[in-house]
PDB file of N, CA and C in Angstrom:
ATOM      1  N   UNK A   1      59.496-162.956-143.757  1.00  0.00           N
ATOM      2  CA  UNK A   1      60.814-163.356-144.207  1.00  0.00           C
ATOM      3  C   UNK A   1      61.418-162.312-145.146  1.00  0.00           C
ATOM      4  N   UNK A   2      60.353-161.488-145.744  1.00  0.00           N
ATOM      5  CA  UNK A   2      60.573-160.669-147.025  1.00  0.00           C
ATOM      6  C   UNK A   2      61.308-159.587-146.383  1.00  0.00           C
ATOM      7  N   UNK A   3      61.185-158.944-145.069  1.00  0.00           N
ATOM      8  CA  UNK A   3      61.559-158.003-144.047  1.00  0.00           C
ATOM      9  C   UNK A   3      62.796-157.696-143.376  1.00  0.00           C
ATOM     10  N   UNK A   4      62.837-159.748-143.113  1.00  0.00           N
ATOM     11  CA  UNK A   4      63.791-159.673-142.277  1.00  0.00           C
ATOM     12  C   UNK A   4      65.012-159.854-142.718  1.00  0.00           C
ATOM     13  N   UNK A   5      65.278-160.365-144.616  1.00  0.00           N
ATOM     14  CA  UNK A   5      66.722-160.173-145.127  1.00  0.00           C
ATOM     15  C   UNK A   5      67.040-158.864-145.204  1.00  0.00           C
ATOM     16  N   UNK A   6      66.100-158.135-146.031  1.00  0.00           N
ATOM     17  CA  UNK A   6      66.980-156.837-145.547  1.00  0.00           C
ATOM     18  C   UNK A   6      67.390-155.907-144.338  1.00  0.00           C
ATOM     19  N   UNK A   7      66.625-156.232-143.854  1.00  0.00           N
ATOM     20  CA  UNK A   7      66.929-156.234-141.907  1.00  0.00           C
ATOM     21  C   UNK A   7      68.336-156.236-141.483  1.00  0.00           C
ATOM     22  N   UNK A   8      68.600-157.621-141.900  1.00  0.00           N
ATOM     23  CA  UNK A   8      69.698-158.445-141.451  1.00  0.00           C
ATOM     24  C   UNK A   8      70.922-157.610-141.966  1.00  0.00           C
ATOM     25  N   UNK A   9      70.550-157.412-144.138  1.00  0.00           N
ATOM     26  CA  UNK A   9      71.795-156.829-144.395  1.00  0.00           C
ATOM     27  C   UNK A   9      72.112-155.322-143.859  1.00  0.00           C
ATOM     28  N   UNK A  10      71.262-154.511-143.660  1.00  0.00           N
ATOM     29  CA  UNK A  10      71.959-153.155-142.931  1.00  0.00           C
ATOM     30  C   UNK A  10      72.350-153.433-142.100  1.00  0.00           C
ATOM     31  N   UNK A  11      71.825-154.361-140.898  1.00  0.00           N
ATOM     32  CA  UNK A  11      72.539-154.480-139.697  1.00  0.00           C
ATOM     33  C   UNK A  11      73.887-154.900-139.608  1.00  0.00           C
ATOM     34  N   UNK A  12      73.988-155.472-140.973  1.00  0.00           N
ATOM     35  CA  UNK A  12      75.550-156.211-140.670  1.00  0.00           C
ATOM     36  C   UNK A  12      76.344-155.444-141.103  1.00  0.00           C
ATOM     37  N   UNK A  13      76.485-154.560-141.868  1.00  0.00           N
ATOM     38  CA  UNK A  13      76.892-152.984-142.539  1.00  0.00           C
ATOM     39  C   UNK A  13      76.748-152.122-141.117  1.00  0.00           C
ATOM     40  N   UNK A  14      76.116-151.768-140.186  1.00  0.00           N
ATOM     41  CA  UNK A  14      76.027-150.742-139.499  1.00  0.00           C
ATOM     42  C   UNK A  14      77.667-150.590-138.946  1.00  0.00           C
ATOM     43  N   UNK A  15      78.119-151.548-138.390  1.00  0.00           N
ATOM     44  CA  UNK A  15      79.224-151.123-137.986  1.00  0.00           C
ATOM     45  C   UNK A  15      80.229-150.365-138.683  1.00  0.00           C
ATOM     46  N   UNK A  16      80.225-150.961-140.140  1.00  0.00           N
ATOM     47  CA  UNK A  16      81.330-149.927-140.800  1.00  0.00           C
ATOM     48  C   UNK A  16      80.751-148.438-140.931  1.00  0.00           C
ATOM     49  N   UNK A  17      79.731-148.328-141.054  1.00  0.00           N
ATOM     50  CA  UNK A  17      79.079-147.184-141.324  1.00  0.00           C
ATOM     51  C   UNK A  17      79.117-146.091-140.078  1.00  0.00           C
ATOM     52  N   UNK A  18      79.397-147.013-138.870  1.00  0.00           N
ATOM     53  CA  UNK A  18      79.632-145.476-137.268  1.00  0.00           C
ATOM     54  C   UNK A  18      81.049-146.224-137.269  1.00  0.00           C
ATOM     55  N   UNK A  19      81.875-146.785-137.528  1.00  0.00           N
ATOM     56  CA  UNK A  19      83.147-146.532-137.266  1.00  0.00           C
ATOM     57  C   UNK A  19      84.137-145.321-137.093  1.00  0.00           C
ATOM     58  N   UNK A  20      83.801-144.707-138.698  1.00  0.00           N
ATOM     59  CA  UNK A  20      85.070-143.385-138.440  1.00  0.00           C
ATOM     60  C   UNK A  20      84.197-142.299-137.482  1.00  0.00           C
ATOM     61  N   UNK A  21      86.056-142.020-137.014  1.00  0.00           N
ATOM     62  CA  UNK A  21      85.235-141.095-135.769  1.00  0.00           C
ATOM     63  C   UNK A  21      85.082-139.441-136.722  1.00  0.00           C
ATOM     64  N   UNK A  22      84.306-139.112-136.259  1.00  0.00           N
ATOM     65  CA  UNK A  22      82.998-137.428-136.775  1.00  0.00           C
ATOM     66  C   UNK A  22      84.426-136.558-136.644  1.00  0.00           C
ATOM     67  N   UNK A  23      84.256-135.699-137.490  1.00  0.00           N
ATOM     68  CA  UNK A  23      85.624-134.654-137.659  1.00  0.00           C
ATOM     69  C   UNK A  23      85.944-134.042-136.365  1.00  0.00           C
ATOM     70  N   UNK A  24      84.575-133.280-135.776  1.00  0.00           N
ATOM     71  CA  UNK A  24      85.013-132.609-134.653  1.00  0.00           C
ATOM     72  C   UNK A  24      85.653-133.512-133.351  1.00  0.00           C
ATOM     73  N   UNK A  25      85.726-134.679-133.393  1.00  0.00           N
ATOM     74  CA  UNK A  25      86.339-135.707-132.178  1.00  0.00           C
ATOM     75  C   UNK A  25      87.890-135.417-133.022  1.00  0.00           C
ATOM     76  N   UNK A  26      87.766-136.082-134.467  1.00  0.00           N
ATOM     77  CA  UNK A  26      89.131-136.626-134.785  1.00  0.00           C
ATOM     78  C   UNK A  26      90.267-134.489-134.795  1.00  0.00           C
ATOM     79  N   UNK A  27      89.403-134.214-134.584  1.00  0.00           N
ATOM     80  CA  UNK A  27      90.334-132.350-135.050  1.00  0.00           C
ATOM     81  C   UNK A  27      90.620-132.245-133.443  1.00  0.00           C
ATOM     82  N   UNK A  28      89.767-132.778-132.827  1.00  0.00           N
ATOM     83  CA  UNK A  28      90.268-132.648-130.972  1.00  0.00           C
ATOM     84  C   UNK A  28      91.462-133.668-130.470  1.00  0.00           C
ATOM     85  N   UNK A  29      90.982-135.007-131.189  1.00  0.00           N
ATOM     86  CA  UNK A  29      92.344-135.714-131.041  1.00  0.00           C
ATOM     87  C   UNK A  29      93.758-135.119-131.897  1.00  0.00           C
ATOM     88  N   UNK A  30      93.646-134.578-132.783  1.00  0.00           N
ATOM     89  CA  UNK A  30      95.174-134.272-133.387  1.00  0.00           C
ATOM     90  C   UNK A  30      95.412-133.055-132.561  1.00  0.00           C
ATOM     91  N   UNK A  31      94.755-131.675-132.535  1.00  0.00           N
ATOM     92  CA  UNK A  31      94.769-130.872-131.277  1.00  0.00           C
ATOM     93  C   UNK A  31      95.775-131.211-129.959  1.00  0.00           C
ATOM     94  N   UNK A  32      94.916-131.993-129.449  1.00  0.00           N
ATOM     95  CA  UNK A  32      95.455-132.615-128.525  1.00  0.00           C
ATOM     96  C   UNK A  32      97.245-133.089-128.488  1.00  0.00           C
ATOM     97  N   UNK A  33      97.596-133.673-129.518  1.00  0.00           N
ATOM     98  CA  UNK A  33      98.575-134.136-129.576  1.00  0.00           C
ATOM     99  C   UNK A  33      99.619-132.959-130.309  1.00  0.00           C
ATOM    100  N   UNK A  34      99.167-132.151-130.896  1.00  0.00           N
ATOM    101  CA  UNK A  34     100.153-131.385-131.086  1.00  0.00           C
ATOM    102  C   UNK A  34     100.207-129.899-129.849  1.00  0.00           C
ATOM    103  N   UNK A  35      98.965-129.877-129.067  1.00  0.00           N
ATOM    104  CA  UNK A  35      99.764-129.115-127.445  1.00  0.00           C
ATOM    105  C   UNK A  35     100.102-129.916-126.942  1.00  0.00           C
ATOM    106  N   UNK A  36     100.485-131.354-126.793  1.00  0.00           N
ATOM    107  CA  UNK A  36     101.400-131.937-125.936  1.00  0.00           C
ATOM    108  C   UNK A  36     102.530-131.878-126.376  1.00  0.00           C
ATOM    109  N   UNK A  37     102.617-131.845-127.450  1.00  0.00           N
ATOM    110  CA  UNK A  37     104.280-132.038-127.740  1.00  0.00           C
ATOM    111  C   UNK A  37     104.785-130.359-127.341  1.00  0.00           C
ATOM    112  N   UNK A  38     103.682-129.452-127.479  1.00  0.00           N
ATOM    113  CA  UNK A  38     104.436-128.118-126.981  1.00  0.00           C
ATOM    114  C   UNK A  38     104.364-128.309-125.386  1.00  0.00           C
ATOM    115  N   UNK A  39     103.482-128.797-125.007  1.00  0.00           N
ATOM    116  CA  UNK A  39     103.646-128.976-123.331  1.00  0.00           C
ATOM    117  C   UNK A  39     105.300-129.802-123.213  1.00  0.00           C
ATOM    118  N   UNK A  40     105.585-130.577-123.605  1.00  0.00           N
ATOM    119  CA  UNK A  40     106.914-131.150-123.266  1.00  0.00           C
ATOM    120  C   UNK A  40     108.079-130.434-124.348  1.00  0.00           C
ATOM    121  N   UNK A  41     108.129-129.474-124.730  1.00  0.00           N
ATOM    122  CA  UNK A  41     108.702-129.348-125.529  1.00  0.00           C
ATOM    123  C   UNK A  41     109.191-127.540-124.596  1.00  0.00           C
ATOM    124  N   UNK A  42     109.889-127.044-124.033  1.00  0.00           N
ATOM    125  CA  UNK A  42     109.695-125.185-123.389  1.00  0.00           C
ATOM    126  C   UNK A  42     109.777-124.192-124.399  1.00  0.00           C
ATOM    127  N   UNK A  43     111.187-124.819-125.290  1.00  0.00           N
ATOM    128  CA  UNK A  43     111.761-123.447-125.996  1.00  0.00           C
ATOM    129  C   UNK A  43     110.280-123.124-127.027  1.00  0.00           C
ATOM    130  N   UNK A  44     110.411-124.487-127.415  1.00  0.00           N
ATOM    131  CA  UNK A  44     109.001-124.326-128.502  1.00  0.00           C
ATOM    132  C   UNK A  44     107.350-123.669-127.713  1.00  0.00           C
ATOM    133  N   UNK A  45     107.137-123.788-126.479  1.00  0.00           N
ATOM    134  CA  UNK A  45     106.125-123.368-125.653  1.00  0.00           C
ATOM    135  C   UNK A  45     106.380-121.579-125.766  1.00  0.00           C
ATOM    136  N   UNK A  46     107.755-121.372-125.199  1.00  0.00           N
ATOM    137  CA  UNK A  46     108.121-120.051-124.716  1.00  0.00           C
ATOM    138  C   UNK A  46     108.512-119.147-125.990  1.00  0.00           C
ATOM    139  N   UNK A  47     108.146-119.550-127.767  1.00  0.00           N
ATOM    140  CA  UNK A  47     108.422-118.750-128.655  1.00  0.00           C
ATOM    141  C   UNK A  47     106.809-118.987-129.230  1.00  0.00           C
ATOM    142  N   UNK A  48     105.653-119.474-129.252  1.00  0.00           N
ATOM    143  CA  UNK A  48     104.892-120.365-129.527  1.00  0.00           C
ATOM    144  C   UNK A  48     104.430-119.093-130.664  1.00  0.00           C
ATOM    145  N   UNK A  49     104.187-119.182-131.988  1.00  0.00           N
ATOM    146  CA  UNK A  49     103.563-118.231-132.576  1.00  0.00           C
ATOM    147  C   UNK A  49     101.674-118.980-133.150  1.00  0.00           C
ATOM    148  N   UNK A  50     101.723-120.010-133.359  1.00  0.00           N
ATOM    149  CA  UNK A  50     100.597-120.313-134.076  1.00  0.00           C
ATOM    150  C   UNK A  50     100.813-121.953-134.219  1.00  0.00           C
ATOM    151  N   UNK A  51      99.170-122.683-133.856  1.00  0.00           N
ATOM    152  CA  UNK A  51      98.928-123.641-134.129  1.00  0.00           C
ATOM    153  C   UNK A  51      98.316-124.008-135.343  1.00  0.00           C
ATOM    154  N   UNK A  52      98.523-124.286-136.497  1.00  0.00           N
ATOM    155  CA  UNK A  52      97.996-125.117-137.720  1.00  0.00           C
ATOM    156  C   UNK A  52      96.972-125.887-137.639  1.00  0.00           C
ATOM    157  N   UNK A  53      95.865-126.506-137.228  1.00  0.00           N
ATOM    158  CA  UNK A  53      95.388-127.839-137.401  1.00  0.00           C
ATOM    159  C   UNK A  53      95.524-128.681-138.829  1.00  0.00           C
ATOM    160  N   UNK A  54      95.126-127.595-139.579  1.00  0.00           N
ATOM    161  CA  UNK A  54      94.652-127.773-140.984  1.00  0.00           C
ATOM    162  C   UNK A  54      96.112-128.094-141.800  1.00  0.00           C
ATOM    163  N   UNK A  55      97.203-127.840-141.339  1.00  0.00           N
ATOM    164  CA  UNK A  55      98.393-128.085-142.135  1.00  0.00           C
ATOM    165  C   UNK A  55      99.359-129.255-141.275  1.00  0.00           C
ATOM    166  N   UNK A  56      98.388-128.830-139.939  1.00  0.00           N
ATOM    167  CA  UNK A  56      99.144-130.213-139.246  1.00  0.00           C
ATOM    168  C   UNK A  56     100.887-129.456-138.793  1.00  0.00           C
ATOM    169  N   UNK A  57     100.444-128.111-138.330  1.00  0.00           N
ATOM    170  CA  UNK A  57     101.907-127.498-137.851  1.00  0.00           C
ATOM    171  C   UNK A  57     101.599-126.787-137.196  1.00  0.00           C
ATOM    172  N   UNK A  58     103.156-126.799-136.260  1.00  0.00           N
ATOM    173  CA  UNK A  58     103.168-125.606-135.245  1.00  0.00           C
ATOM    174  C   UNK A  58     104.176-124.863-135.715  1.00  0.00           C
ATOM    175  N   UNK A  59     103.937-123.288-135.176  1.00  0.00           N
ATOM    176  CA  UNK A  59     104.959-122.652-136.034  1.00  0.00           C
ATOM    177  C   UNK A  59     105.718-122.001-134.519  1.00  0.00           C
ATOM    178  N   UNK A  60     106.527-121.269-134.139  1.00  0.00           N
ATOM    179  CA  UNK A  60     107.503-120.921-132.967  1.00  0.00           C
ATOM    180  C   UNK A  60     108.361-120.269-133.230  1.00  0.00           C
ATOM    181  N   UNK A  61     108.830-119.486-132.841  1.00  0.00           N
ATOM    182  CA  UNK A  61     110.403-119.115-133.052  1.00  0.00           C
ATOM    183  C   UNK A  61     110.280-117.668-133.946  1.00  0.00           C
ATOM    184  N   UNK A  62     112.013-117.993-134.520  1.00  0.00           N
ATOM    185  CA  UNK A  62     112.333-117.177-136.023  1.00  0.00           C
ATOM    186  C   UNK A  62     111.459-118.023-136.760  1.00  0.00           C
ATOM    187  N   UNK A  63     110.657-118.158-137.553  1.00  0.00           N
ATOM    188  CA  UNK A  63     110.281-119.192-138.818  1.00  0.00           C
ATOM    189  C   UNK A  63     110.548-120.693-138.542  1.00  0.00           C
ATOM    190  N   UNK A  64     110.303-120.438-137.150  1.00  0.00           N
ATOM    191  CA  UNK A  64     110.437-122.194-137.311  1.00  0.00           C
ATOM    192  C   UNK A  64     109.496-123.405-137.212  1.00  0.00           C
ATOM    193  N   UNK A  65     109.537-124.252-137.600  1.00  0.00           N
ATOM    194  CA  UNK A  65     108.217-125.138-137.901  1.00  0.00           C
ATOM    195  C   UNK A  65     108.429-126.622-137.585  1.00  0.00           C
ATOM    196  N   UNK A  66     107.455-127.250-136.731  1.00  0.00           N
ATOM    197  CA  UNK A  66     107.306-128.141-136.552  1.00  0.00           C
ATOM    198  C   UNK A  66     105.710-129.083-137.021  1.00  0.00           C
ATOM    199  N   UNK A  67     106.916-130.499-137.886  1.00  0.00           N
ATOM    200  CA  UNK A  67     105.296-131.176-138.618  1.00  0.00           C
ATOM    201  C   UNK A  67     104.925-132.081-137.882  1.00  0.00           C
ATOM    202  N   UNK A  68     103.782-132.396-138.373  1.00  0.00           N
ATOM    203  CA  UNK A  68     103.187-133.508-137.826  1.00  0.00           C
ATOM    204  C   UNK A  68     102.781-134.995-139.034  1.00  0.00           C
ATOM    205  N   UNK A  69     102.457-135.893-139.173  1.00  0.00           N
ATOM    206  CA  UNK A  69     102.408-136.748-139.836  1.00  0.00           C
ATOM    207  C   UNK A  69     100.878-137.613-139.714  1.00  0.00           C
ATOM    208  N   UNK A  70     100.144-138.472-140.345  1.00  0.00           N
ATOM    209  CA  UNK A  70      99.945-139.126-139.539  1.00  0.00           C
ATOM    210  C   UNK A  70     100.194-140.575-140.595  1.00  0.00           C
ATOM    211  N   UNK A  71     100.421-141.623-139.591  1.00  0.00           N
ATOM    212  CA  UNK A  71     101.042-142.876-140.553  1.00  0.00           C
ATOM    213  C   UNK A  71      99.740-143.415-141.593  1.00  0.00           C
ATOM    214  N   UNK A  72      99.927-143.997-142.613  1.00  0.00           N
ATOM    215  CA  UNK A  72      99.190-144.561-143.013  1.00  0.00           C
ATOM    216  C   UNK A  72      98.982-145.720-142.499  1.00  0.00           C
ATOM    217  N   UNK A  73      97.548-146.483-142.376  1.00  0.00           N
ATOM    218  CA  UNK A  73      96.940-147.464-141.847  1.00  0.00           C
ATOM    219  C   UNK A  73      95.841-148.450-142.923  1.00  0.00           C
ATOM    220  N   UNK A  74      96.585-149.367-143.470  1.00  0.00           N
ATOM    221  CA  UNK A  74      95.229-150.137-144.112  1.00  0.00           C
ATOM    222  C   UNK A  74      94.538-150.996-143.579  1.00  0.00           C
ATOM    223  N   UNK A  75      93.406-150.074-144.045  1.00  0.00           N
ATOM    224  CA  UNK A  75      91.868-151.210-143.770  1.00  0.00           C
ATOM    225  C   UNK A  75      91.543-152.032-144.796  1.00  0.00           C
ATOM    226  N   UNK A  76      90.660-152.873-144.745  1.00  0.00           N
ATOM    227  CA  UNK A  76      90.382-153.268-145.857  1.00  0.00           C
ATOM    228  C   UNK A  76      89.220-153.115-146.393  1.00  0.00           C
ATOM    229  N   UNK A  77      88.664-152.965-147.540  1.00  0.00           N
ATOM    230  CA  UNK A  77      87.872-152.584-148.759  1.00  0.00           C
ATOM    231  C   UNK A  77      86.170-152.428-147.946  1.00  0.00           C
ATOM    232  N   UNK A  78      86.021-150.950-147.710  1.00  0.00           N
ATOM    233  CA  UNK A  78      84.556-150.734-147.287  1.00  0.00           C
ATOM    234  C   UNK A  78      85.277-150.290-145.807  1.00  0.00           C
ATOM    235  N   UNK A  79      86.137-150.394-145.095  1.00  0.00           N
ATOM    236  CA  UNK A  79      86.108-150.339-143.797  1.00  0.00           C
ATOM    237  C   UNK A  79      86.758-148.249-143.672  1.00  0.00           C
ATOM    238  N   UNK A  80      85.665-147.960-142.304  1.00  0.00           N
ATOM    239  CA  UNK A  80      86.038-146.502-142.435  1.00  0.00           C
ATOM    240  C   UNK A  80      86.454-146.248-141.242  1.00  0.00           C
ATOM    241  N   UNK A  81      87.685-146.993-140.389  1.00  0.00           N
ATOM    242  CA  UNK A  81      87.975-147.086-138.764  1.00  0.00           C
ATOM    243  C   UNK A  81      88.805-145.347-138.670  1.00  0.00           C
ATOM    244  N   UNK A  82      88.692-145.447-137.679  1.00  0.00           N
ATOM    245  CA  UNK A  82      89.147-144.176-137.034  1.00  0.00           C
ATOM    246  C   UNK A  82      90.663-143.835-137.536  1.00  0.00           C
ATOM    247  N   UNK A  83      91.191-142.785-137.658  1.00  0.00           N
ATOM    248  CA  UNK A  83      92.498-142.187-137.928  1.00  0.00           C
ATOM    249  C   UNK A  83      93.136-142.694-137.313  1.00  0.00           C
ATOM    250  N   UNK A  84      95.078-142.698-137.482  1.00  0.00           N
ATOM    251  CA  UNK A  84      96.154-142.773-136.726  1.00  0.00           C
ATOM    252  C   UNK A  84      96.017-141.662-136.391  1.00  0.00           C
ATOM    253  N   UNK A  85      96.969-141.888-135.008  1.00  0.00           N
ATOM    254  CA  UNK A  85      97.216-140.315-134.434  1.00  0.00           C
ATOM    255  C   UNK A  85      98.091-139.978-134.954  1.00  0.00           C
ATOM    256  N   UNK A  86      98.158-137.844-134.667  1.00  0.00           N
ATOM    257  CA  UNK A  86      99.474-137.580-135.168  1.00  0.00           C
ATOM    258  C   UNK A  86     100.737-138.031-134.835  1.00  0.00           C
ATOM    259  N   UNK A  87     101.873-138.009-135.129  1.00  0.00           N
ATOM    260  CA  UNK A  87     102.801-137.904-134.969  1.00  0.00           C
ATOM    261  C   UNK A  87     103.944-136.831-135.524  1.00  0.00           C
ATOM    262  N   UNK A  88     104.892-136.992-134.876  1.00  0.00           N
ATOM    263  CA  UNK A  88     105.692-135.883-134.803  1.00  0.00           C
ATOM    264  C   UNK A  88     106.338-136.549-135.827  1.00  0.00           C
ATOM    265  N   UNK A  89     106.922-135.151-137.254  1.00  0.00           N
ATOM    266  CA  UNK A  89     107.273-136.187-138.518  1.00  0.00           C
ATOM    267  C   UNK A  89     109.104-134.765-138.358  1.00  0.00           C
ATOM    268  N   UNK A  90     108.974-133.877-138.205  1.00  0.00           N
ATOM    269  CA  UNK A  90     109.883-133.112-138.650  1.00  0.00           C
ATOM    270  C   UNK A  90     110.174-131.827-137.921  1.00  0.00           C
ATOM    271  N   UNK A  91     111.221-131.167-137.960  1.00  0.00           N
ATOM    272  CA  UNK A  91     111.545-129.706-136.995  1.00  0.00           C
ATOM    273  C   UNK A  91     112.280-129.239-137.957  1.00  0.00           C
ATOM    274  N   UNK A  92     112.452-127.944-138.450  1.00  0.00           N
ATOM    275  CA  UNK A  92     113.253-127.317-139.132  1.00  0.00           C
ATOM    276  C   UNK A  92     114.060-126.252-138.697  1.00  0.00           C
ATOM    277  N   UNK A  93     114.229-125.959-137.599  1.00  0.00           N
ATOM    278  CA  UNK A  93     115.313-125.167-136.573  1.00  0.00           C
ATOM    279  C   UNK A  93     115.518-126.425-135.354  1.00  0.00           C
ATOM    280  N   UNK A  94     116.742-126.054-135.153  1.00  0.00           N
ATOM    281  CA  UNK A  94     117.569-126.805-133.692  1.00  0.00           C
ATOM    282  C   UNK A  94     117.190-126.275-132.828  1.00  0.00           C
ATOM    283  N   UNK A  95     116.833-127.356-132.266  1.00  0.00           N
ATOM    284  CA  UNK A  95     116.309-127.374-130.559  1.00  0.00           C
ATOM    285  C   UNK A  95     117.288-126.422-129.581  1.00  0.00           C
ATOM    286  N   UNK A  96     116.782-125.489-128.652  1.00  0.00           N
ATOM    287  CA  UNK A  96     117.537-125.498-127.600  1.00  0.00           C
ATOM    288  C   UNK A  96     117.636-126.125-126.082  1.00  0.00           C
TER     289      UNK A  96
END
């Protein structure tokens, strides 16, 4: 019996504990979403100077920059669930 409470309590903890997803998944999912928006996006494809991960930008053009965001999401107290995705937050040159 002495065994099996603490047994019980990690097990019931395990889930929060593999919830968040491991950096190298969550850096492939934002990746991901910021070459799609250059996949649908030409002018920004056809000036493309540099992808950001780390600042969460693409840069293109004359100096031009596009952000990314990602929303905030509350969990509640102990919980470590996976990121929002990026989203597209801002452009600082006009589209052609």
């Amino acid at each position: 019996m002495k065994q099996i409470i603490p047994a019980l309590i990690t097990l019931s903890f395990s889930p929060m504990a593999i919830a968040a997803l491991p950096p190298q998944y969550q850096n492939v999912k934002d990746l991901e979403a910021m070459v799609n928006y250059v996949k649908e996006n030409p002018d920004v494809a056809a000036t493309l100077k540099s992808i950001d991960l780390e600042n969460q930008t693409i840069n293109y053009g004359q100096d031009c920059q596009v952000t990314f965001e990602r929303k905030p999401s509350p969990k509640p107290l102990g919980w470590a669930g996976p990121a929002e995705l990026l989203q597209f937050k801002a452009i600082n040159c006009p589209r052609e």
